[in-house]
C-alpha atoms as a PDB file:
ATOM      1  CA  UNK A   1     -78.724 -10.944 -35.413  1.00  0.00           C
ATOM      2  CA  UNK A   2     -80.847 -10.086 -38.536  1.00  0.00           C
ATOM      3  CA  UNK A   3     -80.317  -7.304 -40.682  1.00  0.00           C
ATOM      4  CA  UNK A   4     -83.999  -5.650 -41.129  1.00  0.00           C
ATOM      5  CA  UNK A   5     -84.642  -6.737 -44.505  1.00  0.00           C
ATOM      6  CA  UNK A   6     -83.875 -10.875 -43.585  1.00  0.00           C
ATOM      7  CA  UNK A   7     -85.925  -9.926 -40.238  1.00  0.00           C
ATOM      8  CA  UNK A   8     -88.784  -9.047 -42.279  1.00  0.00           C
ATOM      9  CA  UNK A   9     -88.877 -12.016 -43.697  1.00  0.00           C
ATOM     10  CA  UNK A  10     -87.076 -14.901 -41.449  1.00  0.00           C
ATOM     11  CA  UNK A  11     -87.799 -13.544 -38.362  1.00  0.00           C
ATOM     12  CA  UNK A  12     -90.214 -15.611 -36.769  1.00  0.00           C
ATOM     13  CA  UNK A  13     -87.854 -18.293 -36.379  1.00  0.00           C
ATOM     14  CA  UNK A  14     -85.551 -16.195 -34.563  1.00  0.00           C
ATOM     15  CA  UNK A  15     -87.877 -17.150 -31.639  1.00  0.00           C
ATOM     16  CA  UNK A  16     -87.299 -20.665 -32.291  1.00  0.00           C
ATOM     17  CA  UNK A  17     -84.463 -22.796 -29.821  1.00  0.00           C
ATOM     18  CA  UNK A  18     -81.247 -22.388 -31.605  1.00  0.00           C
ATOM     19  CA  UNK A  19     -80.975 -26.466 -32.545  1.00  0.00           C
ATOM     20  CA  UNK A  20     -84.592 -25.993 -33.964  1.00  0.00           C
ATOM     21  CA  UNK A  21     -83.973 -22.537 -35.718  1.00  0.00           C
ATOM     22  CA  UNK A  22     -80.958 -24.189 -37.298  1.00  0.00           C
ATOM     23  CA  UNK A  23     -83.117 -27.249 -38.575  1.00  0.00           C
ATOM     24  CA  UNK A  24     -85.664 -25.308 -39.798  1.00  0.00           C
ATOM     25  CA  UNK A  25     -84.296 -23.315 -41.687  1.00  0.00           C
ATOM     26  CA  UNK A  26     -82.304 -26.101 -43.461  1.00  0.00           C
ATOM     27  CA  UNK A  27     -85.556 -28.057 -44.297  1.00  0.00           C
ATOM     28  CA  UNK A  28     -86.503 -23.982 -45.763  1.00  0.00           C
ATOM     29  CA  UNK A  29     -83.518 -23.942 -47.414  1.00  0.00           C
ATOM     30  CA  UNK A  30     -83.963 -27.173 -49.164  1.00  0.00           C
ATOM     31  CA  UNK A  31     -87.427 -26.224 -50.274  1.00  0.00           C
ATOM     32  CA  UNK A  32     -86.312 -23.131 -51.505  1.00  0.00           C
ATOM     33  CA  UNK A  33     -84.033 -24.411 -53.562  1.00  0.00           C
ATOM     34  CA  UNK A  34     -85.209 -27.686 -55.093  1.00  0.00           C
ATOM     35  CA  UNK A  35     -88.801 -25.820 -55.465  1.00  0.00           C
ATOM     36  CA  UNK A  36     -90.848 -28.213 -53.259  1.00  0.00           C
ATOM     37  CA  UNK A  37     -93.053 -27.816 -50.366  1.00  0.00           C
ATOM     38  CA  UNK A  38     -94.473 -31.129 -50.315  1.00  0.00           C
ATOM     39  CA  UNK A  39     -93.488 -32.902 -47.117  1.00  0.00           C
ATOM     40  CA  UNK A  40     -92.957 -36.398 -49.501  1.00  0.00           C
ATOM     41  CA  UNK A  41     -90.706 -34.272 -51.724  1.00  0.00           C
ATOM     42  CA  UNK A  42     -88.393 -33.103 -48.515  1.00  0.00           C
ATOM     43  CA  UNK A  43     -88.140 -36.191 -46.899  1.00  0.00           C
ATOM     44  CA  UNK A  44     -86.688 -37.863 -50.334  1.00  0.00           C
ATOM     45  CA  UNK A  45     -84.280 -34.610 -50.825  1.00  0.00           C
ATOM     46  CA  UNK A  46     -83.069 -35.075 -47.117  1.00  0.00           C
ATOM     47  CA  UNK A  47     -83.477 -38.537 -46.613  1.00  0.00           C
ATOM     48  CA  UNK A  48     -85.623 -37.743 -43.488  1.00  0.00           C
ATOM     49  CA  UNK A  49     -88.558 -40.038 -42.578  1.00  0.00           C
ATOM     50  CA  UNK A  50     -91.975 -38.856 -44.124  1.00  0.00           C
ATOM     51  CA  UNK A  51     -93.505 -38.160 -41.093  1.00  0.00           C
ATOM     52  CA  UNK A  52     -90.289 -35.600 -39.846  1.00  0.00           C
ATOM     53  CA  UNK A  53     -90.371 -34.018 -42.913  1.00  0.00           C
ATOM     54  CA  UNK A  54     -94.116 -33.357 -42.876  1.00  0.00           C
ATOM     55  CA  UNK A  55     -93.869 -32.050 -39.449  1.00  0.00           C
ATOM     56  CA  UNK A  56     -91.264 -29.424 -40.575  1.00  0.00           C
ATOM     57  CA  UNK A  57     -92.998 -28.359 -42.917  1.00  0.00           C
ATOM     58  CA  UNK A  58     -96.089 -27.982 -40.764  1.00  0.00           C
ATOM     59  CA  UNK A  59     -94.073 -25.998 -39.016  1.00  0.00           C
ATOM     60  CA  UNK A  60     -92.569 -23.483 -41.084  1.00  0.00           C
ATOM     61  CA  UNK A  61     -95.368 -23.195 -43.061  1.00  0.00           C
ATOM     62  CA  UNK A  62     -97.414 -22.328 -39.597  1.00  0.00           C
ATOM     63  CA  UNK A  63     -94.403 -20.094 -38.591  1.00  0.00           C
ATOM     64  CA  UNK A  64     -94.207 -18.190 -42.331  1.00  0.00           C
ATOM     65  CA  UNK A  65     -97.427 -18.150 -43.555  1.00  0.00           C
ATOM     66  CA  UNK A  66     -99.165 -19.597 -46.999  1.00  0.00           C
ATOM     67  CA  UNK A  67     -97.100 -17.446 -49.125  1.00  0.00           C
ATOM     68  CA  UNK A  68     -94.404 -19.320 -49.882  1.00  0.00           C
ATOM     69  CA  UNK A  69     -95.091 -19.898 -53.293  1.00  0.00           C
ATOM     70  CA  UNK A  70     -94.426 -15.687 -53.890  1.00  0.00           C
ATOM     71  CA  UNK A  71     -90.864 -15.879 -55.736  1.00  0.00           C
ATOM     72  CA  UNK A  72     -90.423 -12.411 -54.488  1.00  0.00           C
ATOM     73  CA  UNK A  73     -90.655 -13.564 -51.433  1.00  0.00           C
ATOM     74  CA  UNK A  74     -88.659 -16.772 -51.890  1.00  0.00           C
ATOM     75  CA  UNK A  75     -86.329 -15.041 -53.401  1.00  0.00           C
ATOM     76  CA  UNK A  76     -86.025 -12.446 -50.486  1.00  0.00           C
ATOM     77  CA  UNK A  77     -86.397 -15.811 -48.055  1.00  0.00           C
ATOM     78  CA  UNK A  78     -83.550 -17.177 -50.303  1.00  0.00           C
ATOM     79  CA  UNK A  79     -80.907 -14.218 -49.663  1.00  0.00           C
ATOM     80  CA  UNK A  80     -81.884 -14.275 -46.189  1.00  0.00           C
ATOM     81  CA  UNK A  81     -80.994 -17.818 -45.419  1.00  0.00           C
ATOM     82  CA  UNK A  82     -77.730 -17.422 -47.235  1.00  0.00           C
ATOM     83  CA  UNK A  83     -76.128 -14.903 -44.544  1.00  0.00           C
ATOM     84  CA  UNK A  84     -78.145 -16.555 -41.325  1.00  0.00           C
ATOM     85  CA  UNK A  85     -77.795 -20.371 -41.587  1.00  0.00           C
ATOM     86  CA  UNK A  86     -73.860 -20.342 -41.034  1.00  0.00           C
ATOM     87  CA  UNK A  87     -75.093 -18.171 -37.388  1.00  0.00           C
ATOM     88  CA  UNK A  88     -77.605 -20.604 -36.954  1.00  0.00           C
ATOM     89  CA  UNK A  89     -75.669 -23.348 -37.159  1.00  0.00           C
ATOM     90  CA  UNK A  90     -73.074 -21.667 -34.903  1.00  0.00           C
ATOM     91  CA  UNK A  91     -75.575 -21.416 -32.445  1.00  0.00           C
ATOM     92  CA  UNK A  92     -76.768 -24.485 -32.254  1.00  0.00           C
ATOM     93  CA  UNK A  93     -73.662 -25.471 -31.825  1.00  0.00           C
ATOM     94  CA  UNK A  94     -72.916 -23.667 -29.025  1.00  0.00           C
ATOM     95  CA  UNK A  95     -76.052 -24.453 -26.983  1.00  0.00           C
ATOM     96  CA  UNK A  96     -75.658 -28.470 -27.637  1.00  0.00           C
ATOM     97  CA  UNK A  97     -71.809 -27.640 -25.711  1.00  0.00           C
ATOM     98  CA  UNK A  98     -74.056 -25.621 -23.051  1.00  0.00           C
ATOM     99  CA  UNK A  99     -76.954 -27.771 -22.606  1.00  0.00           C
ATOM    100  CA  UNK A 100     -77.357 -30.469 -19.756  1.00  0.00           C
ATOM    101  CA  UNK A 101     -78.725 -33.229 -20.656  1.00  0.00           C
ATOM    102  CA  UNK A 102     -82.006 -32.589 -19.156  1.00  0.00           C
ATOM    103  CA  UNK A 103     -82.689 -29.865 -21.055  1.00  0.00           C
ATOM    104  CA  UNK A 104     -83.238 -30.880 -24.402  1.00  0.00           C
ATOM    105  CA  UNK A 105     -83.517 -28.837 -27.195  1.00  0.00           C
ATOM    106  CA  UNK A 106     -85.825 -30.878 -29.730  1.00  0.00           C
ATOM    107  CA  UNK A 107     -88.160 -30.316 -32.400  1.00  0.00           C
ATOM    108  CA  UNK A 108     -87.509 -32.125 -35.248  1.00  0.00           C
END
């Protein structure tokens, strides 16, 4: 669960399927941090295929809106990711154990 402040600003993915939350917010964190948003740039800094990592960031950008270039709220994103990726990644986890295999889980 989110603490108000991270839900303010993560939580639109917390309507996302746990495997895709978790990816996500990965590819976020990555952009965050290296200061890129250009899908070439992620796909080098995650060794993903160009066209994966221009899908993900279709999607968050879709999912977040057109300001993530605000530090403030990069920053804030930043924080937020810190304390909810280890869940995430929990939960994604735990739903890969629960799902059958006809119900996949996939986004990206």
């Amino acid at each position: 669960m989110l603490t108000d402040d991270n839900r303010a600003v993560l939580g639109k993915l917390e309507g996302v399927k746990p495997h895709s939350r978790w990816i996500l917010g990965e590819t976020l964190e990555v952009m965050l941090h290296n200061g890129v948003d250009r899908p070439a740039d992620v796909a080098v800094r995650m060794q993903l295929p160009p066209s994966t990592a221009a899908y993900r960031v279709r999607l968050l950008r879709e999912l977040l809106g057109p300001d993530l270039h605000d530090p403030a709220l990069r920053l804030a994103m930043m924080r937020a990711l810190r304390s909810a990726l280890p869940r995430w990644r929990a939960e994604a986890a735990y739903a890969k154990r629960r799902r059958s295999k006809g119900n996949r889980d996939t986004c990206c």
